[in-house]
Protein backbone atom coordinates (compact mmCIF):
# COMPACT_ATOMS: atom_id res chain seq x y z
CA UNK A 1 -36.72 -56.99 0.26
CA UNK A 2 -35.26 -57.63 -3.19
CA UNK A 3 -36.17 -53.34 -3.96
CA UNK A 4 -34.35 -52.55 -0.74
CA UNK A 5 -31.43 -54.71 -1.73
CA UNK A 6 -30.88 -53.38 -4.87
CA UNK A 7 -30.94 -49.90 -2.86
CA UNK A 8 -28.10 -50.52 -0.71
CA UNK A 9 -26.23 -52.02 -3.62
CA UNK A 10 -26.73 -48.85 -5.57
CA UNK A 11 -25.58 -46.57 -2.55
CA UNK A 12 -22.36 -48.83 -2.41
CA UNK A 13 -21.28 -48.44 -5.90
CA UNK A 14 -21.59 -44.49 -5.71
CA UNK A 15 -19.61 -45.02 -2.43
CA UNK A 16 -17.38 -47.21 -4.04
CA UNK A 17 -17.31 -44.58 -7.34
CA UNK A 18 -16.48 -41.38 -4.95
CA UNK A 19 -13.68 -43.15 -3.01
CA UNK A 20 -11.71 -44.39 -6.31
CA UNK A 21 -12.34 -40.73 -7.61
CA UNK A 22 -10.81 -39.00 -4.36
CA UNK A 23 -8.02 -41.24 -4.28
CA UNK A 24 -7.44 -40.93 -8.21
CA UNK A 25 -7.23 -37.50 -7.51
CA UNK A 26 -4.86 -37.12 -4.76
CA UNK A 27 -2.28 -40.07 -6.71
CA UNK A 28 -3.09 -37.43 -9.57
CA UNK A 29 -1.67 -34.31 -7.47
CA UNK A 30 1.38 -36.29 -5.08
CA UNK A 31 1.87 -32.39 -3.38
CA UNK A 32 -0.10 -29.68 -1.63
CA UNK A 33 1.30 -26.57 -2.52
CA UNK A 34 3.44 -24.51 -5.21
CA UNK A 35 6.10 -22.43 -3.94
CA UNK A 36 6.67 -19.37 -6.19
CA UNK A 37 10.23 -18.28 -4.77
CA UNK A 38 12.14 -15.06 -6.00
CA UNK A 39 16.05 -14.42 -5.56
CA UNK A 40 18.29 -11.49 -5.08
CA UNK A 41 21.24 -11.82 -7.33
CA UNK A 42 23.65 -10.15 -5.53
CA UNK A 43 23.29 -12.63 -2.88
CA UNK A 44 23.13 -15.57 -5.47
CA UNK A 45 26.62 -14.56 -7.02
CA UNK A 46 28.30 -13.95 -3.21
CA UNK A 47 27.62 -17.22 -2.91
CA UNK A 48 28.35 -19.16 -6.13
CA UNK A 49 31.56 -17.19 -6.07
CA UNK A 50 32.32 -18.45 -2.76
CA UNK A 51 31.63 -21.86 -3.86
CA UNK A 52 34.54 -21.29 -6.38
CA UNK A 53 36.54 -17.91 -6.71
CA UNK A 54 36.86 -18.54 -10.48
CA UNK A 55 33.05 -19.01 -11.14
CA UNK A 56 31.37 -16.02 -12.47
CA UNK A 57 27.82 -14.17 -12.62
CA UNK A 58 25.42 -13.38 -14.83
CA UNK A 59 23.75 -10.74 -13.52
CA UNK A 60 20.26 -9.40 -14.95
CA UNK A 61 20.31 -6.28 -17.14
CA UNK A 62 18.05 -4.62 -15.27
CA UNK A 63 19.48 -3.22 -11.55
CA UNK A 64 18.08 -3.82 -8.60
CA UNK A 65 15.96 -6.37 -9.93
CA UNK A 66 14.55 -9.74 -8.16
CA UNK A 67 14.43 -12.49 -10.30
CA UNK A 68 12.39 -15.82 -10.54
CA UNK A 69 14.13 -19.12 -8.87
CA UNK A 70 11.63 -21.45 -9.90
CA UNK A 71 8.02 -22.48 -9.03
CA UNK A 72 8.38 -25.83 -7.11
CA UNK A 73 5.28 -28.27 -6.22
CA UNK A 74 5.70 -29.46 -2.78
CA UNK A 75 4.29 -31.40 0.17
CA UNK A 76 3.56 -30.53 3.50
CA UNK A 77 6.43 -30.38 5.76
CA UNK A 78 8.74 -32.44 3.05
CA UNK A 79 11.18 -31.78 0.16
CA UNK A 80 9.31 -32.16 -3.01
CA UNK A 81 8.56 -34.34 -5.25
CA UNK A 82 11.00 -34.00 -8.14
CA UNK A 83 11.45 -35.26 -11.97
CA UNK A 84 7.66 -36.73 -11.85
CA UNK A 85 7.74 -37.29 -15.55
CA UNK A 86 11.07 -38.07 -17.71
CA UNK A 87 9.32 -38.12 -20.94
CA UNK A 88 9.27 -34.47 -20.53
CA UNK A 89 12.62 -33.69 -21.12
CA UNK A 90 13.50 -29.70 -21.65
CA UNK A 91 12.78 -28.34 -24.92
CA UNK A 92 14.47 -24.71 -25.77
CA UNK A 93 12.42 -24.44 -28.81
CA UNK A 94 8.93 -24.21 -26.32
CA UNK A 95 10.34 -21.15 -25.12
CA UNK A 96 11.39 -19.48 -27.79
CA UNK A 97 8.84 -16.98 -28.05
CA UNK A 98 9.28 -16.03 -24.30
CA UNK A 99 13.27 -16.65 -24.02
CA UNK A 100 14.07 -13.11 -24.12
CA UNK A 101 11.99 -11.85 -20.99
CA UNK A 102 13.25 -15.38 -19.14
CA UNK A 103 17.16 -13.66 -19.84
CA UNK A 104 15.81 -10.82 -18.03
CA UNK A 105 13.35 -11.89 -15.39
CA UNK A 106 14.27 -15.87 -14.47
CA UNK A 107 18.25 -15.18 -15.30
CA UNK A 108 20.98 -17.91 -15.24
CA UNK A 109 23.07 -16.25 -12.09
CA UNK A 110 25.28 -19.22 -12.13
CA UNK A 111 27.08 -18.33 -15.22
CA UNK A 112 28.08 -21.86 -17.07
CA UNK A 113 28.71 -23.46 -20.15
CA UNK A 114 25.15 -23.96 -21.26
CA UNK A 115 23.26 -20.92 -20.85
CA UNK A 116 20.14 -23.01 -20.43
CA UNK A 117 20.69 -25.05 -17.64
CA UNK A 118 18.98 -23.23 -15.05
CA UNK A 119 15.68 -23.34 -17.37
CA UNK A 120 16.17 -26.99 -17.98
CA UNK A 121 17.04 -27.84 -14.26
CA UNK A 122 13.88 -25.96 -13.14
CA UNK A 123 11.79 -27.62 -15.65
CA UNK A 124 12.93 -31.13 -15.24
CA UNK A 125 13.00 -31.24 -11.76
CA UNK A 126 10.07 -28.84 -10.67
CA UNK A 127 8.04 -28.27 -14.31
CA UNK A 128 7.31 -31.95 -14.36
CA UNK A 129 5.46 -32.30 -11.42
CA UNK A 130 3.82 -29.03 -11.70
CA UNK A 131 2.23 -29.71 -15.06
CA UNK A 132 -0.59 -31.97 -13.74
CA UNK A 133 -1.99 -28.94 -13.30
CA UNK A 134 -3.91 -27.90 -17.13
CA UNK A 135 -2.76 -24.60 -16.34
CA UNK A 136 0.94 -25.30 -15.95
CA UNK A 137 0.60 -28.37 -17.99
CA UNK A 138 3.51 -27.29 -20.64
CA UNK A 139 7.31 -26.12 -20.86
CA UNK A 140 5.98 -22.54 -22.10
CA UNK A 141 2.70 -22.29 -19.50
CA UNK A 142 4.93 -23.59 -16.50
CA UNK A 143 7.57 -20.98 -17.60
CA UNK A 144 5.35 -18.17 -18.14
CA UNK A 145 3.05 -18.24 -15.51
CA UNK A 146 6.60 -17.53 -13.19
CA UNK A 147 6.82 -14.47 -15.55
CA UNK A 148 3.41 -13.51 -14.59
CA UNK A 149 3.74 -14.32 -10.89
CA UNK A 150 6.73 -11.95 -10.73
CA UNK A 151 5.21 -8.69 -12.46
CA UNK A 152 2.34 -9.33 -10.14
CA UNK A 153 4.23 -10.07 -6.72
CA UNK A 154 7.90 -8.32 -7.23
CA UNK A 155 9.46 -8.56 -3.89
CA UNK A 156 11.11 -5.06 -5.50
CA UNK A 157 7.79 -3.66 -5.32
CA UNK A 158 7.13 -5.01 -2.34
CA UNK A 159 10.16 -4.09 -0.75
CA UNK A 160 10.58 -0.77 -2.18
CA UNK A 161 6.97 -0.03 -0.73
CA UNK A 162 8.11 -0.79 3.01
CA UNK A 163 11.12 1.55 2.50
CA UNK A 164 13.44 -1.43 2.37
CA UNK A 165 15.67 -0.95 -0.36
CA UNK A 166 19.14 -2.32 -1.56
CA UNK A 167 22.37 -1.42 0.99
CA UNK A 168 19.74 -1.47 4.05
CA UNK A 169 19.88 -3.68 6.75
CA UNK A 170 16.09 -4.73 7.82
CA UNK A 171 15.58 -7.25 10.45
CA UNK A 172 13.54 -10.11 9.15
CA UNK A 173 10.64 -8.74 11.26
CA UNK A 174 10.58 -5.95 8.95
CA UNK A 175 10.53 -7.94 5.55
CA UNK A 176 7.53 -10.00 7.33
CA UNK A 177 5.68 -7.16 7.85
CA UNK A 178 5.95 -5.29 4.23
CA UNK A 179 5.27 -8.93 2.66
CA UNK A 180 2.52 -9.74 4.56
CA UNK A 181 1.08 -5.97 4.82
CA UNK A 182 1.05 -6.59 0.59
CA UNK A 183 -0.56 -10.04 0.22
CA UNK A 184 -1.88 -10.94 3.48
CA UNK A 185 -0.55 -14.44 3.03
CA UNK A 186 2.73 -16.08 5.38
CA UNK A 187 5.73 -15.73 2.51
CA UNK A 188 9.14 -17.88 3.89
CA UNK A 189 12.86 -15.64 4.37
CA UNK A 190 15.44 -17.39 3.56
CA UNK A 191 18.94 -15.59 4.23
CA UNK A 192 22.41 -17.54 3.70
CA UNK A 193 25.36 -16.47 6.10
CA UNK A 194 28.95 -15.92 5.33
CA UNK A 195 30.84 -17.73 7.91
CA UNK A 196 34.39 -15.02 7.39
CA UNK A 197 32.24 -11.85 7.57
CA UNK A 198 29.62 -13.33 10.54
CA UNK A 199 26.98 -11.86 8.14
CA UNK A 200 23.87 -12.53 7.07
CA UNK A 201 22.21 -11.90 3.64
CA UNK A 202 19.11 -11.79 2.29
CA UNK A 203 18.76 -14.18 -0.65
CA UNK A 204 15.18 -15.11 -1.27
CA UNK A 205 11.49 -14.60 -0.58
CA UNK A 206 9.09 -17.96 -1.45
CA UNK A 207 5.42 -16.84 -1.17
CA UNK A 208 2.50 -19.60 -2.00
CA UNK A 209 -0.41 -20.92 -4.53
CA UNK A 210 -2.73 -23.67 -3.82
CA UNK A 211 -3.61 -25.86 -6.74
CA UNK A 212 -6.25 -23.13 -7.57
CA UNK A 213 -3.25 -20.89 -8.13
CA UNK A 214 -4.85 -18.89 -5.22
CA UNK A 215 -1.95 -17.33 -2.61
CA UNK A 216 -2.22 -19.09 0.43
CA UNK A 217 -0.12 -19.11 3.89
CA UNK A 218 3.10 -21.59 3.28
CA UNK A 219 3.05 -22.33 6.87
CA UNK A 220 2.80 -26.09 5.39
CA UNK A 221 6.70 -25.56 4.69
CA UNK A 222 7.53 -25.33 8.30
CA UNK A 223 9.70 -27.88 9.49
CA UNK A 224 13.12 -28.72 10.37
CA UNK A 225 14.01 -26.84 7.55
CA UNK A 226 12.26 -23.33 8.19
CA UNK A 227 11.43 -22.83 12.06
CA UNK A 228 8.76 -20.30 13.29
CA UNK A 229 9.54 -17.19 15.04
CA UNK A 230 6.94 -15.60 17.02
CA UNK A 231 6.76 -11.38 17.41
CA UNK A 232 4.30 -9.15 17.47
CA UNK A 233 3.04 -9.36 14.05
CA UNK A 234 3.00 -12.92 13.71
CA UNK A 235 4.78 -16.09 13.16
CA UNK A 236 7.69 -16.09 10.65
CA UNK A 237 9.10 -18.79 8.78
CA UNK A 238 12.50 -18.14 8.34
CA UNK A 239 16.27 -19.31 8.58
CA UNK A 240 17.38 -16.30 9.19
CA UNK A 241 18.51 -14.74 12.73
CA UNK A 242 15.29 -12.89 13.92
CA UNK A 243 18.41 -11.22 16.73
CA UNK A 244 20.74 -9.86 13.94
CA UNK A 245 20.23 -7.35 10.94
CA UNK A 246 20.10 -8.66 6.90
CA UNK A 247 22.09 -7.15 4.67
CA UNK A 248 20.47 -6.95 1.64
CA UNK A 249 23.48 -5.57 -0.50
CA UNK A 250 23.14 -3.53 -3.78
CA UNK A 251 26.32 -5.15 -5.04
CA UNK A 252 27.75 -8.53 -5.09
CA UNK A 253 29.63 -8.65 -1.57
CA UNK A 254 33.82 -9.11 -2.30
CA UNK A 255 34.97 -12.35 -0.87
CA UNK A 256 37.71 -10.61 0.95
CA UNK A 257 38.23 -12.17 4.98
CA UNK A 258 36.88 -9.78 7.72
CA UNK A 259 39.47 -7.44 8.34
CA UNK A 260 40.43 -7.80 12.48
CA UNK A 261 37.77 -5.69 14.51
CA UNK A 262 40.01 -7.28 18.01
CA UNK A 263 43.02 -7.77 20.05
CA UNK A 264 42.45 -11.09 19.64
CA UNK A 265 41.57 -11.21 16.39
CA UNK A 266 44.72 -9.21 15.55
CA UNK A 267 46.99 -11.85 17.86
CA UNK A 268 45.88 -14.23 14.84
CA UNK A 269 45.75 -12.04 12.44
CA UNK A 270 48.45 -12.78 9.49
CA UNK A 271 49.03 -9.07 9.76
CA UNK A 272 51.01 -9.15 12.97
CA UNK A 273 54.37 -9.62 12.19
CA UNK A 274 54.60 -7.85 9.18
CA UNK A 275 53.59 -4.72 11.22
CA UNK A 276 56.13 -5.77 14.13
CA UNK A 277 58.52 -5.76 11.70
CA UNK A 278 57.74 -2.74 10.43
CA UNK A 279 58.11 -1.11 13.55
CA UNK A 280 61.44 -2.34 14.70
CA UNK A 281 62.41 -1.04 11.23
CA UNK A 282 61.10 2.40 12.32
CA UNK A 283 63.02 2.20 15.73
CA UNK A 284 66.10 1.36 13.48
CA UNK A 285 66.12 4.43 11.55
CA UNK A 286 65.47 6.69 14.36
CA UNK A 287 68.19 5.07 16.34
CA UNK A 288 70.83 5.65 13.20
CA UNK A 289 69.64 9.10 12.25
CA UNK A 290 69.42 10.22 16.02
């Protein structure tokens, strides 16, 4: 009796030792998946500049050329977490020896003051969390293994492979289909609309890594954020208008108002009565010189 005793006792500390080590775990990793997301920054300036006409772009020195957003831990269906550890603060010096591909590759589109605010942004807010991972455990290893992601998953590649290039106008079925033909893994579209041209744009591809760094479906991201749309080829996770085309523009887009394409745009159009005027001018002369 006493042997049999000291058997279930044994059995309930190794229980008791598995559970604390599962839940030590998942406290240690407080999100599910990292989203590795790529921008186009013609489609990044449009819309800084239309946040302020006097803000400016710095655009990368390379054409044509996606560049990293950030690579952001996050939870199922939620929004992140964010700034998991404050004693990490940014520190330029870590990436020193890696600053000049980071000008190129993860550029600062949203020209400011402090040319390093993008990097410290993405770091404080995104590197912190992602860094209880050994592999992504530092300012340098979080920063490079984006630079690695990108040579190995360019969406320019990607897109350039499917025959979608810059000044095109795919439909998001089509940018499904040459992402997923590529990596066989559920990437998220995310396309931003400008309200005055009733146009849509093309502004960034997010694809996935498990905490194995292993590409994996992000259809954990769906929510109220990113609904599905079913076709054919599968389920996409988008925010863009599966009805319309994308422009995916090869130069920042001018911020000039859609020119009237109406009658009744032209009945409103601030056009009118200059042109009226015009006219009766016309009928003026001819009358005189008749």
């Amino acid at each position: 009796m006493h042997n049999l005793f000291e058997c279930y006792l044994t059995v309930g500390i190794f229980l008791l030792l598995g559970f604390i080590s599962v839940s030590t775990t998942n406290d240690t990793h407080p999100w599910d998946i990292l989203i590795f997301t790529q921008q186009w920054p013609q489609t990044v300036c449009h819309q800084w500049k239309k946040e302020d006409k006097k803000h400016n772009c710095q655009m990368p020195s390379i054409r044509n050329l996606w560049t990293v957003h950030g690579v952001w831990p996050t939870k199922y269906n939620e929004m992140g977490p964010f700034y998991c550890d404050p004693s990490k603060g940014f520190n330029v010096s870590e990436i020193e020896t890696i600053e000049s591909q980071l000008r190129i590759f993860w550029t600062n589109i949203e020209l400011k003051t402090d040319q390093y605010d993008f990097w410290r942004h993405e770091w404080e807010k995104h590197g912190t969390c992602a860094s209880i991972l050994p592999e992504l455990g530092t300012e340098i290893q979080y920063f490079r293994k984006g630079l690695q992601w990108l040579q190995h998953y360019s969406m320019s590649t990607i897109l350039a492979d499917a025959k979608i290039l810059p000044d095109s106008t795919p439909n998001v079925e089509d940018i499904h289909t040459a992402v997923v033909t590529k990596l066989n893994r559920n990437p998220v579209i995310h396309c931003t609309y400008d309200t005055k041209r009733k146009e849509i744009f093309l502004e960034e591809i997010r694809i996935c890594f498990n905490k194995s760094l292993e590409l994996t479906d992000c259809d954990g991201v769906v929510g109220r954020y990113y609904p599905r749309h079913e076709y054919a080829g599968g389920k996409i996770i988008t925010n863009c208008d599966p009805k319309k085309e994308i422009n995916y523009p090869s130069i920042v887009p001018d911020l000039m108002e859609r020119l009237p394409t109406s009658r009744s745009d032209f009945d409103h159009s601030p056009w009118k009565f200059p042109l009226v005027t015009i006219y009766k001018i016309i009928q003026f002369i001819k009358w005189v010189t008749f």
